[in-house]
Structure formats: structure tokens, C-alpha cells
PDB file of N, CA and C in Angstrom:
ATOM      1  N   UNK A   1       8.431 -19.630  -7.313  1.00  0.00           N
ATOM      2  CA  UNK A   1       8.634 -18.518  -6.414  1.00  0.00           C
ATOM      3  C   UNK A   1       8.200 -17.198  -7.051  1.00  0.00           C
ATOM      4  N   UNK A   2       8.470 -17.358  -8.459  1.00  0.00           N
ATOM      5  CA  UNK A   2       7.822 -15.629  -8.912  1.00  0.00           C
ATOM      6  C   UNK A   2       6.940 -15.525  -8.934  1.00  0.00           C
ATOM      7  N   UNK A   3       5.805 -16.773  -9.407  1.00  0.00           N
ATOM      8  CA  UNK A   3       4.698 -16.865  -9.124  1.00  0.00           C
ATOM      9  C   UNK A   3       4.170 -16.045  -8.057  1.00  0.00           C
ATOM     10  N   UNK A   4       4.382 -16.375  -6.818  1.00  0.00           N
ATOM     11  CA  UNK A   4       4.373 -16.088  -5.442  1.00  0.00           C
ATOM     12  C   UNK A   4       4.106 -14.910  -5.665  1.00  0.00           C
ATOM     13  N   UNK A   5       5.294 -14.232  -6.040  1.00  0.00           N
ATOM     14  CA  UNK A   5       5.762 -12.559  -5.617  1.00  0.00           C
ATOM     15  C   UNK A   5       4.924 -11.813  -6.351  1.00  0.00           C
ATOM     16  N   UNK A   6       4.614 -12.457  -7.621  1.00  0.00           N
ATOM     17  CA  UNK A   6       4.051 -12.089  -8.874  1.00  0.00           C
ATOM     18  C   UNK A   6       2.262 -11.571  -7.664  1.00  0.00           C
ATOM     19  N   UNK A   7       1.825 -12.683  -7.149  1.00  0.00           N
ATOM     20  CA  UNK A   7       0.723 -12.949  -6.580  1.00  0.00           C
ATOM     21  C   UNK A   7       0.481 -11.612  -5.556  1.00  0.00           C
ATOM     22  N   UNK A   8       1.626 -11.317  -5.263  1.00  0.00           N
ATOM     23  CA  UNK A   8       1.421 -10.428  -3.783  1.00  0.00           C
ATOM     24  C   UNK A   8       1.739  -8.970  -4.681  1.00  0.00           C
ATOM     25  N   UNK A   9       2.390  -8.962  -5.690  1.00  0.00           N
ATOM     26  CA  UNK A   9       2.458  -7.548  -6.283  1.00  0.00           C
ATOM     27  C   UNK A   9       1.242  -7.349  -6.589  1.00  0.00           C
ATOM     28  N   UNK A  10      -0.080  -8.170  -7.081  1.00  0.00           N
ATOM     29  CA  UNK A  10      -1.073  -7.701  -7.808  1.00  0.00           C
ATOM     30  C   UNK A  10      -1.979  -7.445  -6.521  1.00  0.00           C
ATOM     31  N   UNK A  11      -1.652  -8.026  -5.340  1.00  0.00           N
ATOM     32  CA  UNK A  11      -2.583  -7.425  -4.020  1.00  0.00           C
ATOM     33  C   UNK A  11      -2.078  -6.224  -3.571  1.00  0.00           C
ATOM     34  N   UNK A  12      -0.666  -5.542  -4.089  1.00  0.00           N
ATOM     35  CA  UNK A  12      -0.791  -4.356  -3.728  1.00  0.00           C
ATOM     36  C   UNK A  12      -1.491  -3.611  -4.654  1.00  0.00           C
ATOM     37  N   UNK A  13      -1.355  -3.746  -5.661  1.00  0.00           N
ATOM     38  CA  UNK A  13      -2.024  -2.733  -7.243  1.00  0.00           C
ATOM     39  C   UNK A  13      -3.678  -3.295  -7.003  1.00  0.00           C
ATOM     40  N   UNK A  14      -3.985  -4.441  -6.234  1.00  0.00           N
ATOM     41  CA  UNK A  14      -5.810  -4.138  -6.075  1.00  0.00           C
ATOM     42  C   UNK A  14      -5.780  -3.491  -5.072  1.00  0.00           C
ATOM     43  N   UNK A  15      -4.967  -3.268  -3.550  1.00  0.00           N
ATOM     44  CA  UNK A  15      -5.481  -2.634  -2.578  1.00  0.00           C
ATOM     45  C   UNK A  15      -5.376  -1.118  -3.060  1.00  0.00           C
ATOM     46  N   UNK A  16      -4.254  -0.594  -3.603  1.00  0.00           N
ATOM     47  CA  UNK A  16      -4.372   0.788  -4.083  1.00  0.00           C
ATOM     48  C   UNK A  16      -5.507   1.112  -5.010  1.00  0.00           C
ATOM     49  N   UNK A  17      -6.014   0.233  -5.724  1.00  0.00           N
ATOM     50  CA  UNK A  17      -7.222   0.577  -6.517  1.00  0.00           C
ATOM     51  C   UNK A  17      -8.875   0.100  -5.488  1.00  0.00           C
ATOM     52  N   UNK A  18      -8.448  -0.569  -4.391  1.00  0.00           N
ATOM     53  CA  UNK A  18      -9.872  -0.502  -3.874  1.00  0.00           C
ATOM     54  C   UNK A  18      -9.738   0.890  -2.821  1.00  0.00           C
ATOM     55  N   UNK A  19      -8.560   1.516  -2.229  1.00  0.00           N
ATOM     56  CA  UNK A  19      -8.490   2.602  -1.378  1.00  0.00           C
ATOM     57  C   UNK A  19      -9.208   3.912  -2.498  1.00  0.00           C
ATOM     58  N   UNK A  20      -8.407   3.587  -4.083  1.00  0.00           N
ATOM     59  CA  UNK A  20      -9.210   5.321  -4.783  1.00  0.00           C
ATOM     60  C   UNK A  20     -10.365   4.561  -4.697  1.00  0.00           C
ATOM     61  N   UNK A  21     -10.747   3.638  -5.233  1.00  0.00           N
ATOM     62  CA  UNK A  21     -12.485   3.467  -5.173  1.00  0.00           C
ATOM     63  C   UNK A  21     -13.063   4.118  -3.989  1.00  0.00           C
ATOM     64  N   UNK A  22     -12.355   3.296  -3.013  1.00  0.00           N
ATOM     65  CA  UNK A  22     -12.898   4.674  -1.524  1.00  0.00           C
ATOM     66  C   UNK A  22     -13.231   5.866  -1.548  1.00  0.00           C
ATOM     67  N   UNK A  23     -11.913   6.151  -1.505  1.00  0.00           N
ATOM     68  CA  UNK A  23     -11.972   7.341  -1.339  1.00  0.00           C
ATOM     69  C   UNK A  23     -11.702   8.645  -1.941  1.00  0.00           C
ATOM     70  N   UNK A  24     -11.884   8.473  -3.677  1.00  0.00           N
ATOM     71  CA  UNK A  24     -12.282   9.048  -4.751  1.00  0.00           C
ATOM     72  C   UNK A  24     -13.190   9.905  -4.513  1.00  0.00           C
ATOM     73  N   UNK A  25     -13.565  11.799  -4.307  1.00  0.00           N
ATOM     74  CA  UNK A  25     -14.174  12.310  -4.011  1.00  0.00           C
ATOM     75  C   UNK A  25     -14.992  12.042  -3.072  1.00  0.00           C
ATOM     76  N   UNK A  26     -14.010  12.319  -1.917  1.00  0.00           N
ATOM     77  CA  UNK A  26     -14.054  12.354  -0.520  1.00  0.00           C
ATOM     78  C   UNK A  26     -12.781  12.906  -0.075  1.00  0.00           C
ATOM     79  N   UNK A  27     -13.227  13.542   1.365  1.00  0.00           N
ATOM     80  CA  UNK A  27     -12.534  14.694   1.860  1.00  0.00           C
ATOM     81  C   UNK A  27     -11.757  13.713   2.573  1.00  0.00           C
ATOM     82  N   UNK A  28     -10.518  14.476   3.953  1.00  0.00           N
ATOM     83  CA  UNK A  28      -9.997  13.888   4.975  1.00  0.00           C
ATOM     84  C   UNK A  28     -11.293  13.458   6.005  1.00  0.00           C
ATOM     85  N   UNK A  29     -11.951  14.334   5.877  1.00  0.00           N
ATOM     86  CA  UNK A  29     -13.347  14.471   6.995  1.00  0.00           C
ATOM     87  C   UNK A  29     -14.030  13.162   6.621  1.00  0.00           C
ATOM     88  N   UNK A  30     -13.709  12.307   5.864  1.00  0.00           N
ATOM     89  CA  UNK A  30     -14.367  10.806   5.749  1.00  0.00           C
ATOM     90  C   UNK A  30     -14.029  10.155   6.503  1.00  0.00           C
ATOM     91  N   UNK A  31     -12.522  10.378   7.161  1.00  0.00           N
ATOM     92  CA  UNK A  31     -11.565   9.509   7.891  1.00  0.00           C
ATOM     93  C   UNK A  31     -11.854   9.755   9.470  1.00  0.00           C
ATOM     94  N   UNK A  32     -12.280  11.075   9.479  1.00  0.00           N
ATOM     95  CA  UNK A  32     -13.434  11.211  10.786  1.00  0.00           C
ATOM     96  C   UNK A  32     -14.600  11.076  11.306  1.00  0.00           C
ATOM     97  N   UNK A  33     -14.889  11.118  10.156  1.00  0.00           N
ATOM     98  CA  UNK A  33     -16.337  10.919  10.520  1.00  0.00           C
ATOM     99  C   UNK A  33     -17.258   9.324   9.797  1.00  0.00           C
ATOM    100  N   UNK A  34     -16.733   8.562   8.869  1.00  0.00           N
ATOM    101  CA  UNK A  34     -17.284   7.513   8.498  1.00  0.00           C
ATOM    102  C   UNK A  34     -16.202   6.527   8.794  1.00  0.00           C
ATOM    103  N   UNK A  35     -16.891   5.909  10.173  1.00  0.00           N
ATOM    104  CA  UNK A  35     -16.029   4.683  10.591  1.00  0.00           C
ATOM    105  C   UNK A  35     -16.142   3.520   9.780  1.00  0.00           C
ATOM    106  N   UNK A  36     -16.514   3.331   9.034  1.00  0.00           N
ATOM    107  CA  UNK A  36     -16.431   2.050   8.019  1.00  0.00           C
ATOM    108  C   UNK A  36     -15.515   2.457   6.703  1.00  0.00           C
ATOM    109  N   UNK A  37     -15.583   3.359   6.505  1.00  0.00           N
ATOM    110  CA  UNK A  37     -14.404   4.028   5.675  1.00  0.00           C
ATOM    111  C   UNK A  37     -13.147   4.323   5.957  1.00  0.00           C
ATOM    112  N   UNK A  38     -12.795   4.812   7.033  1.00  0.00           N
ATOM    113  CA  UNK A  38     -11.561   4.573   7.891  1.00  0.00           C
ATOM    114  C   UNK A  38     -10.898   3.081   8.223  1.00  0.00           C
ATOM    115  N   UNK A  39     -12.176   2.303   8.439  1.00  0.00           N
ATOM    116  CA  UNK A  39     -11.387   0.919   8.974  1.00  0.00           C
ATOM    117  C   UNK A  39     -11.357   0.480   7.245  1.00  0.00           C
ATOM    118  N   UNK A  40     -11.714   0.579   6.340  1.00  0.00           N
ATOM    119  CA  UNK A  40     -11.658   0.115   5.154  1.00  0.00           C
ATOM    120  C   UNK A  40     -10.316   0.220   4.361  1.00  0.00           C
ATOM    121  N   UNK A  41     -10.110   1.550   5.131  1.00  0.00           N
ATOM    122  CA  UNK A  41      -8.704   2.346   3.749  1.00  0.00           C
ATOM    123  C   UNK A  41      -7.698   2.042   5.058  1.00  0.00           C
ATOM    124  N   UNK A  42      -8.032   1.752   6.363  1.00  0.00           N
ATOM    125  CA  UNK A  42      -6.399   0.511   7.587  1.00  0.00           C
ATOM    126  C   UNK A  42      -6.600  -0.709   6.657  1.00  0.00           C
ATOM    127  N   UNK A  43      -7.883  -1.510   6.575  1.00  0.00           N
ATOM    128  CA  UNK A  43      -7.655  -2.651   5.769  1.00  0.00           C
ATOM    129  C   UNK A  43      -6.869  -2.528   4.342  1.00  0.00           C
ATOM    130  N   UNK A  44      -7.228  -1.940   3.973  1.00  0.00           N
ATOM    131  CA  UNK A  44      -6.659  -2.440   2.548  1.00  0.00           C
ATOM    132  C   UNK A  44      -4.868  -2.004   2.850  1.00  0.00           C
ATOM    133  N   UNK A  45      -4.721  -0.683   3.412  1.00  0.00           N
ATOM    134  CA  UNK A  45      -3.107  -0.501   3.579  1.00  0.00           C
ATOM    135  C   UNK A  45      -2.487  -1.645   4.323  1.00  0.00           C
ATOM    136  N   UNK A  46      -3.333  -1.919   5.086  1.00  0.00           N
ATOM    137  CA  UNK A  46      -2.267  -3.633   5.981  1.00  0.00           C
ATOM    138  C   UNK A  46      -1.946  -4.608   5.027  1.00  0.00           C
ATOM    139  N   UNK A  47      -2.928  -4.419   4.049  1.00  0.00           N
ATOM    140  CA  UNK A  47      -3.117  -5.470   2.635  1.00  0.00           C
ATOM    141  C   UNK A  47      -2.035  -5.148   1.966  1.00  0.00           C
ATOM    142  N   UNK A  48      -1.260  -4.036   1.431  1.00  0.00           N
ATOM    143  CA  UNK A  48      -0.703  -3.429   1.003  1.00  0.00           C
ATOM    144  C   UNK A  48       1.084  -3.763   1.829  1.00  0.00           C
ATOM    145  N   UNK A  49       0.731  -3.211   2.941  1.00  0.00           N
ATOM    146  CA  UNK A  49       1.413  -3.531   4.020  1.00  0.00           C
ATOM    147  C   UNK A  49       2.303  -5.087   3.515  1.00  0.00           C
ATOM    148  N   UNK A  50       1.682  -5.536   4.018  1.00  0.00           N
ATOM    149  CA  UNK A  50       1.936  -7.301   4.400  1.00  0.00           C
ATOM    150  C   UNK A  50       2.704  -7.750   2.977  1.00  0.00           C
ATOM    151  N   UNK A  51       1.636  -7.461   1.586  1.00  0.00           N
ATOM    152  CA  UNK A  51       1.986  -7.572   0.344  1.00  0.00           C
ATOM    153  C   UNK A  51       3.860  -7.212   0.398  1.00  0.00           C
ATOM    154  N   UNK A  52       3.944  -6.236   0.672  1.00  0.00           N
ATOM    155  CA  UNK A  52       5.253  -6.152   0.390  1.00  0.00           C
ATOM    156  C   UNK A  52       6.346  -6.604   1.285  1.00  0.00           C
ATOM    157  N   UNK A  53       5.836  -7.051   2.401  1.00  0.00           N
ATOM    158  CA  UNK A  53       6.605  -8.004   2.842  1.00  0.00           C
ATOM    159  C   UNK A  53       7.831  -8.929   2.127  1.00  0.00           C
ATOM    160  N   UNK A  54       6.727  -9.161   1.114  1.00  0.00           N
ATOM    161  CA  UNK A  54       6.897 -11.122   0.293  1.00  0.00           C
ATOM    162  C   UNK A  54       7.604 -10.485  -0.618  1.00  0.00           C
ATOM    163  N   UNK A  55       8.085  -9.286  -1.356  1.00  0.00           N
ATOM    164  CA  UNK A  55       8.927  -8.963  -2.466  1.00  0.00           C
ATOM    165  C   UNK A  55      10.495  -8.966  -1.979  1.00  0.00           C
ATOM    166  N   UNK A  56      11.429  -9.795  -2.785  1.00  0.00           N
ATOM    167  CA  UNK A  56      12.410  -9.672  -2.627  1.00  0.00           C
ATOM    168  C   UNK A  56      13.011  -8.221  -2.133  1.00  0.00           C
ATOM    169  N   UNK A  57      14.202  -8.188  -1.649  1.00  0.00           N
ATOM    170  CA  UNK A  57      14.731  -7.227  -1.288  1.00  0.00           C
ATOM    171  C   UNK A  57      15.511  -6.361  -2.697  1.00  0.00           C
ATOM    172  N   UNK A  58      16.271  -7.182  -3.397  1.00  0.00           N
ATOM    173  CA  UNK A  58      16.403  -7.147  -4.661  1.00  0.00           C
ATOM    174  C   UNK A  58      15.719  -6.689  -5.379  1.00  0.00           C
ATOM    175  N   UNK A  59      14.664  -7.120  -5.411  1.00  0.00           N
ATOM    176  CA  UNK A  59      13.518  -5.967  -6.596  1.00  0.00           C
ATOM    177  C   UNK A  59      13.445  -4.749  -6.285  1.00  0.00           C
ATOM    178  N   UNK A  60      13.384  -4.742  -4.664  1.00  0.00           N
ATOM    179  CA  UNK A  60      12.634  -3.356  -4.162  1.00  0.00           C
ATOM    180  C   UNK A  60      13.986  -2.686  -4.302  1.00  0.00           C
ATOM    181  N   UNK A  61      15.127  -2.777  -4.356  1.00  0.00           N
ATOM    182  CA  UNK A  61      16.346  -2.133  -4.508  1.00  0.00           C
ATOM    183  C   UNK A  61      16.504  -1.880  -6.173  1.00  0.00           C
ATOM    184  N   UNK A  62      16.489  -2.818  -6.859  1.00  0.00           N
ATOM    185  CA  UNK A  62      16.678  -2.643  -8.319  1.00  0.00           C
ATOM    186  C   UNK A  62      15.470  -1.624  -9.266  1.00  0.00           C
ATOM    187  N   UNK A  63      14.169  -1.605  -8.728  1.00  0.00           N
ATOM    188  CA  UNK A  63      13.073  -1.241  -9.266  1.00  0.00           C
ATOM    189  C   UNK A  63      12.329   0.023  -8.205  1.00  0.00           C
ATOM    190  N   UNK A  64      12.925   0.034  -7.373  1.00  0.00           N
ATOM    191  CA  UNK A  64      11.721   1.077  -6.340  1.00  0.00           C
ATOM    192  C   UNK A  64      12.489   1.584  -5.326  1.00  0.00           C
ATOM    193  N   UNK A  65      14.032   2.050  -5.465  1.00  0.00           N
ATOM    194  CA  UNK A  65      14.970   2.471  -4.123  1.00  0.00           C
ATOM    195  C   UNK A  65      14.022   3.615  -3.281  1.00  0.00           C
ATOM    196  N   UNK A  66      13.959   4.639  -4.499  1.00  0.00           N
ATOM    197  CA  UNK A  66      13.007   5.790  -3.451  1.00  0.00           C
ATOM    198  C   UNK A  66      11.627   4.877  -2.823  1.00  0.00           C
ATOM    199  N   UNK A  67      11.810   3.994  -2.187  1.00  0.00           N
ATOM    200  CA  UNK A  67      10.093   3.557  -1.918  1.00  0.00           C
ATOM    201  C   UNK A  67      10.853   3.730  -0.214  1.00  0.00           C
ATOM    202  N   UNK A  68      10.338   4.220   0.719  1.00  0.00           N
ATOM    203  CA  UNK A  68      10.776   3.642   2.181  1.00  0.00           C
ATOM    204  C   UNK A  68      10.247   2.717   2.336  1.00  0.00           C
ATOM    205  N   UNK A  69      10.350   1.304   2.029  1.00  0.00           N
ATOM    206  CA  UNK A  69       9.850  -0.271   1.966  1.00  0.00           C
ATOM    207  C   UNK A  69       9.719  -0.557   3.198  1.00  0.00           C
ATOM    208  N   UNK A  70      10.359  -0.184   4.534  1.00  0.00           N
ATOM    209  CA  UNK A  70      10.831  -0.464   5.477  1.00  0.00           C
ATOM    210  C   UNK A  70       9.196  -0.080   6.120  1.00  0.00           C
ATOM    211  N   UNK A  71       9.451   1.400   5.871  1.00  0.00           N
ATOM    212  CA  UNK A  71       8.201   1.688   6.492  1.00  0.00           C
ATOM    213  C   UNK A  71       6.839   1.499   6.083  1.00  0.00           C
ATOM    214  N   UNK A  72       6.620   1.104   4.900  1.00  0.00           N
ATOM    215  CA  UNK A  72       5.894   0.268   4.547  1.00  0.00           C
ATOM    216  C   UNK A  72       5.152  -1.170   5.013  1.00  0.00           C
ATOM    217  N   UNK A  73       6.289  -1.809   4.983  1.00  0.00           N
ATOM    218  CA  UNK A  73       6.146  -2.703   5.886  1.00  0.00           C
ATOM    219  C   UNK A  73       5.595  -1.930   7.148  1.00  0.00           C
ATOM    220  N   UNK A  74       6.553  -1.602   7.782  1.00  0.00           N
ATOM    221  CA  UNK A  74       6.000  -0.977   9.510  1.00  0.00           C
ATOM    222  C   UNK A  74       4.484  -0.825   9.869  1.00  0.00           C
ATOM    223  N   UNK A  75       4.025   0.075   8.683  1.00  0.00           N
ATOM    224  CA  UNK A  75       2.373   0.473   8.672  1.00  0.00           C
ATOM    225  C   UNK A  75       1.553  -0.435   9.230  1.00  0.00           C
ATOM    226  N   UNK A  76       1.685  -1.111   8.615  1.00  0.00           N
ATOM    227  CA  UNK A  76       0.719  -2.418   9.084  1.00  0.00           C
ATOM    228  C   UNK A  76       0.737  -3.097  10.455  1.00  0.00           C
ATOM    229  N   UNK A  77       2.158  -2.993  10.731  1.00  0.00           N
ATOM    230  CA  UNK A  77       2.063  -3.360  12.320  1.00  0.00           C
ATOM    231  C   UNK A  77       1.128  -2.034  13.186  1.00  0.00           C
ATOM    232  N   UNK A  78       1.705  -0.984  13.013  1.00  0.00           N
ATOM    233  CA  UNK A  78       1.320   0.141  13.320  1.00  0.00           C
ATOM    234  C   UNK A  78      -0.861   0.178  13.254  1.00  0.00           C
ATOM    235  N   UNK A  79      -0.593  -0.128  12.348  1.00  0.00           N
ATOM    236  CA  UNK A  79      -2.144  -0.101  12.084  1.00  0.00           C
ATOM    237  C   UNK A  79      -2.835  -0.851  12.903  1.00  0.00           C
ATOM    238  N   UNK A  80      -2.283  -2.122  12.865  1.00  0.00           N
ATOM    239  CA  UNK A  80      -2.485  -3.584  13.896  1.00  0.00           C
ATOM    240  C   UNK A  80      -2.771  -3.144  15.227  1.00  0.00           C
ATOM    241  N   UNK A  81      -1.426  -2.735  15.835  1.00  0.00           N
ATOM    242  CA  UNK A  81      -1.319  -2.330  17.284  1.00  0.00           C
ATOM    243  C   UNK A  81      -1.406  -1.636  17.644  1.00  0.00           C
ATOM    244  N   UNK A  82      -0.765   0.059  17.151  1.00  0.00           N
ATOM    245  CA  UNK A  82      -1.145   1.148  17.715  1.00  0.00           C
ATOM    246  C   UNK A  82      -2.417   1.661  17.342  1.00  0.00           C
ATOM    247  N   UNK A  83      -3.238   1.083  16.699  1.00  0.00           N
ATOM    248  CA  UNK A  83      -4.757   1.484  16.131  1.00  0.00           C
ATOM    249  C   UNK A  83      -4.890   2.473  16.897  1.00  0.00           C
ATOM    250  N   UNK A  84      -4.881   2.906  17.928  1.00  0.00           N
ATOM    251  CA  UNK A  84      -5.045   4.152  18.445  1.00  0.00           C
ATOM    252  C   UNK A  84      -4.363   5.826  18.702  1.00  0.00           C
ATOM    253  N   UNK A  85      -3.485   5.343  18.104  1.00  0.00           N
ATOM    254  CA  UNK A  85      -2.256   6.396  18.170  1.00  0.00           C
ATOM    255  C   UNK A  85      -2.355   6.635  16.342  1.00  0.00           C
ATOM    256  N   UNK A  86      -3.176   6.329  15.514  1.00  0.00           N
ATOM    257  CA  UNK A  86      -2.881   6.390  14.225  1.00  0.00           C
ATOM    258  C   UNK A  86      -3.167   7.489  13.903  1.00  0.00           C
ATOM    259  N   UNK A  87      -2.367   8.793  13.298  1.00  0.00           N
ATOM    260  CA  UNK A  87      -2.714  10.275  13.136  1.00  0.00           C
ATOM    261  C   UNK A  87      -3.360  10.179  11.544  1.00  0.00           C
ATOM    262  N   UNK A  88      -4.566  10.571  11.182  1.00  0.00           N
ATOM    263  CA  UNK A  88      -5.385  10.659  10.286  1.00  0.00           C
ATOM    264  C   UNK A  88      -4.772  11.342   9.466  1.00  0.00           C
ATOM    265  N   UNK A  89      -4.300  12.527   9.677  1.00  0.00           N
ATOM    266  CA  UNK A  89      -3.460  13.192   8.584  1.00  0.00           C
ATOM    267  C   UNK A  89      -2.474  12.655   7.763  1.00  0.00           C
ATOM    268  N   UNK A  90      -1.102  11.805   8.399  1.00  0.00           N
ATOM    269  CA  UNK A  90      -0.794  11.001   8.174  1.00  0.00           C
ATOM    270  C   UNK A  90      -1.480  10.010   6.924  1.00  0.00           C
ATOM    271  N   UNK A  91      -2.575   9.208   7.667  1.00  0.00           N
ATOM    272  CA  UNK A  91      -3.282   8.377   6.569  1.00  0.00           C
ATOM    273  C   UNK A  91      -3.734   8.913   5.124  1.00  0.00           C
ATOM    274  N   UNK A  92      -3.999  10.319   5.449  1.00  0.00           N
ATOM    275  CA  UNK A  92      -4.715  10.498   4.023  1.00  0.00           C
ATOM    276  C   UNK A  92      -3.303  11.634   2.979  1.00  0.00           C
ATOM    277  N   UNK A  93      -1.931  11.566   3.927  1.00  0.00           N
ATOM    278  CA  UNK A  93      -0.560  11.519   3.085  1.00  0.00           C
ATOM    279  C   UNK A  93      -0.810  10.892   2.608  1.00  0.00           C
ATOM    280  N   UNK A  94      -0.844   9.857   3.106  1.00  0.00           N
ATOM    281  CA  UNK A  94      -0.521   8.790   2.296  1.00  0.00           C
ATOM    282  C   UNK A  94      -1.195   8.320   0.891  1.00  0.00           C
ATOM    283  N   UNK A  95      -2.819   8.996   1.028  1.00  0.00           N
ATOM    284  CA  UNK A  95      -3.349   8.575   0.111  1.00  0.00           C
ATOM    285  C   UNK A  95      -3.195   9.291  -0.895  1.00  0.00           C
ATOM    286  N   UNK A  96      -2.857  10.729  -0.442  1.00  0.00           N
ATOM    287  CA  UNK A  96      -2.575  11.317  -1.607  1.00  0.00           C
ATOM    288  C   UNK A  96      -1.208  11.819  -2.399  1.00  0.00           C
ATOM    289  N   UNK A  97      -0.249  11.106  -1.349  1.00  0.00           N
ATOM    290  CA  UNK A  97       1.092  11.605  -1.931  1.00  0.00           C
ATOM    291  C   UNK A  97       1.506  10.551  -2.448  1.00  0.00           C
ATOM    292  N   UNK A  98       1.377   9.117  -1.497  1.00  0.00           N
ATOM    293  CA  UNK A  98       2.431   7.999  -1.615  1.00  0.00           C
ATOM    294  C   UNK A  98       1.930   7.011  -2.280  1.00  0.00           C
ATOM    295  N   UNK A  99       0.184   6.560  -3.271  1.00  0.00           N
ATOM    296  CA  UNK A  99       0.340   5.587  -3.614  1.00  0.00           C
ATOM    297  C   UNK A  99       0.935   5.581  -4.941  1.00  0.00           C
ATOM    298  N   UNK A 100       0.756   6.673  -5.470  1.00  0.00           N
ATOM    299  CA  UNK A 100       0.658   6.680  -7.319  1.00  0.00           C
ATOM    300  C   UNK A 100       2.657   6.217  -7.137  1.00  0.00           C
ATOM    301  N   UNK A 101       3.548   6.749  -6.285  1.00  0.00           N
ATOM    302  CA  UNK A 101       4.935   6.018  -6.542  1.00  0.00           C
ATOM    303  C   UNK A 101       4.801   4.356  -6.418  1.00  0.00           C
ATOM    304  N   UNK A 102       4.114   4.211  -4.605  1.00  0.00           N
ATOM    305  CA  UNK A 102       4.213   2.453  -4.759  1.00  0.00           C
ATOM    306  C   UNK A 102       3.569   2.019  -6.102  1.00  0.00           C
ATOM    307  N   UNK A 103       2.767   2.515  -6.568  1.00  0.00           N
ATOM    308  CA  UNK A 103       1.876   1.704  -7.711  1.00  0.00           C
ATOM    309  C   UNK A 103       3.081   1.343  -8.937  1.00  0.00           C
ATOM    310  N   UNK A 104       3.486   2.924  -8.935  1.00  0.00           N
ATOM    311  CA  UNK A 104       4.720   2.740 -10.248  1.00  0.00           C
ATOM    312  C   UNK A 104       5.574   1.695 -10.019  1.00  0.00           C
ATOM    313  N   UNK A 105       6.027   1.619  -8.841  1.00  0.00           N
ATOM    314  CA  UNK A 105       7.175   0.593  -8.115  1.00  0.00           C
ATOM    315  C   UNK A 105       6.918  -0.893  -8.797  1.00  0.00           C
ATOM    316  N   UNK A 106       5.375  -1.035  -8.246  1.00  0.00           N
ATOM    317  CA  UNK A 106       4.790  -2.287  -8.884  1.00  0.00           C
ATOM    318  C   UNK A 106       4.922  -2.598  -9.938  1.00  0.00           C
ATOM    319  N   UNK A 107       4.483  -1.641 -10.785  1.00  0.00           N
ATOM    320  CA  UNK A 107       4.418  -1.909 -12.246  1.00  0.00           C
ATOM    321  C   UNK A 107       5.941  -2.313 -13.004  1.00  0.00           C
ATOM    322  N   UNK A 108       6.405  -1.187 -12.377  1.00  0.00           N
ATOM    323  CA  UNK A 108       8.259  -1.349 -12.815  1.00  0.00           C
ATOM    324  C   UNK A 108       8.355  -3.210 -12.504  1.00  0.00           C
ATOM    325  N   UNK A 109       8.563  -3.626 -11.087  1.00  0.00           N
ATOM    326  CA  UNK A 109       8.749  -4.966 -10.967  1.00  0.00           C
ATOM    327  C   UNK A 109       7.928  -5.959 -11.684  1.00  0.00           C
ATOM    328  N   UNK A 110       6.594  -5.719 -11.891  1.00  0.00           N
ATOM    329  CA  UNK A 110       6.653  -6.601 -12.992  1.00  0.00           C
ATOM    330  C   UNK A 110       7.083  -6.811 -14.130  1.00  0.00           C
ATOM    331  N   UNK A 111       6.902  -5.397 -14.828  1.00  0.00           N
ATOM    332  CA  UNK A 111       7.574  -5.495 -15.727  1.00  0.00           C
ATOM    333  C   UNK A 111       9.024  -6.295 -15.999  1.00  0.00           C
ATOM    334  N   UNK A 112       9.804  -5.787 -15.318  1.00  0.00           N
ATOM    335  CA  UNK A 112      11.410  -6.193 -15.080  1.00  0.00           C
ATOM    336  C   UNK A 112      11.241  -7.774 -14.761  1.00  0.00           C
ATOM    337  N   UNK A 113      10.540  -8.171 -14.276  1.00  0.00           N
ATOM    338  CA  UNK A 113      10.613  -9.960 -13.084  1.00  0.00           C
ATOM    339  C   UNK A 113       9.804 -10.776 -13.942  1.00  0.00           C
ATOM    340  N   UNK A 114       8.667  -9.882 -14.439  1.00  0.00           N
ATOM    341  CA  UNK A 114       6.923 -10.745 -14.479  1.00  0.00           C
ATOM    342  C   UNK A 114       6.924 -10.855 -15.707  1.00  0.00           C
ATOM    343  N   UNK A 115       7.047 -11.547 -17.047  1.00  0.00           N
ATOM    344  CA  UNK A 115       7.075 -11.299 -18.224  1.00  0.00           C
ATOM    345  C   UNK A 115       5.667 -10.684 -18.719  1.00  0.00           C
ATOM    346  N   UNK A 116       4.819 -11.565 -17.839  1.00  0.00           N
ATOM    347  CA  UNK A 116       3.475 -11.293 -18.031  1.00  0.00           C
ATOM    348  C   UNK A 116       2.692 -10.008 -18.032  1.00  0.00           C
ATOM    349  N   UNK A 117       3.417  -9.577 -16.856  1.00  0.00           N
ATOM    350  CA  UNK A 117       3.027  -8.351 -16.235  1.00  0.00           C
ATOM    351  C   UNK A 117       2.040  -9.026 -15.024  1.00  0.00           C
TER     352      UNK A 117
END
């Protein structure tokens, strides 16, 4: 089973590292104007998304309380279904406020769970 969890923590720490590859010097105005870049940085957050699904509740309480996990999760539905209602500003919060905590979050749980890392 840690295996597992182990598996889905490292798809969040690649989707946060394929979103900066993105969108590493680039404006919000990418998210308007380059539609393959926009649907790229919904993909990888659903990736992200979903990933944390599969982490115990326990970890995310013991290792990452400040994370809103909840809404985390949510995103991805959001992304899924309301694809059209998705406020861009919003998205690129996110990119620039909220991954460097989830990332830490990650790292913390492995550390703590993953001997390996």
C-alpha cells in the first residue's frame, strides 16, 4: 500500500515540475492566449488533482494540515466539468502561490512514510 501512495506522491512532484517547465517565463497572458498551454497546465493540475486523492487522510493531516486537500481534490472535478466557468486568474494563483507549499507537503510525506524518499 505505501508503495501505492509512494507512486501517486511522485505524480504530484512531476506534475508540479512539468507545470514550471511550462510555464517558467511566461506571463498570465499564456493562459489566454496559447491554447495548448492552458489545456497543458488543466492537465497536469487534474494530475495533481486526482494524485492526491490516493494519500491517506492521515498523512495529509500529520504532514500538510495548512494544505486545503479538499479543494484540491475539487480542482480537478472543476477542471473536468466546469471547463468553462474556470477563472484564469485563479489558475495562475495557483501557480504562483500554491505549488511550492503542495510540493513541500510532498516532500514532508515522504520523508515521514517513504524511507526512500
Amino acid at each position: 500500500m505505501i508503495e501505492r501512495i509512494k507512486f501517486r506522491l511522485h505524480d504530484i512532484e512531476a506534475a508540479i515540475r512539468d507545470i514550471r517547465e511550462l510555464l517558467d517565463h511566461k506571463t498570465i497572458n499564456a493562459l489566454y492566449t496559447e491554447r495548448a498551454t492552458r489545456a497543458a497546465f488543466e492537465r497536469f493540475l487534474e494530475i495533481l488533482s486526482e494524485a492526491s486523492r490516493h494519500v491517506p487522510e492521515e498523512w495529509k493531516a500529520q504532514c500538510a494540515p495548512e494544505i486545503p486537500w479538499r479543494r484540491v481534490a475539487d480542482l480537478g472535478n472543476q477542471l473536468r466539468h466546469g471547463y468553462k466557468a474556470i477563472d484564469v486568474e485563479i489558475l495562475w494563483t495557483i501557480y504562483e502561490d500554491d505549488l511550492a507549499a503542495l510540493e513541500h507537503a510532498v516532500e514532508r510525506m515522504l520523508g515521514t512514510y517513504c524511507s526512500d524518499g
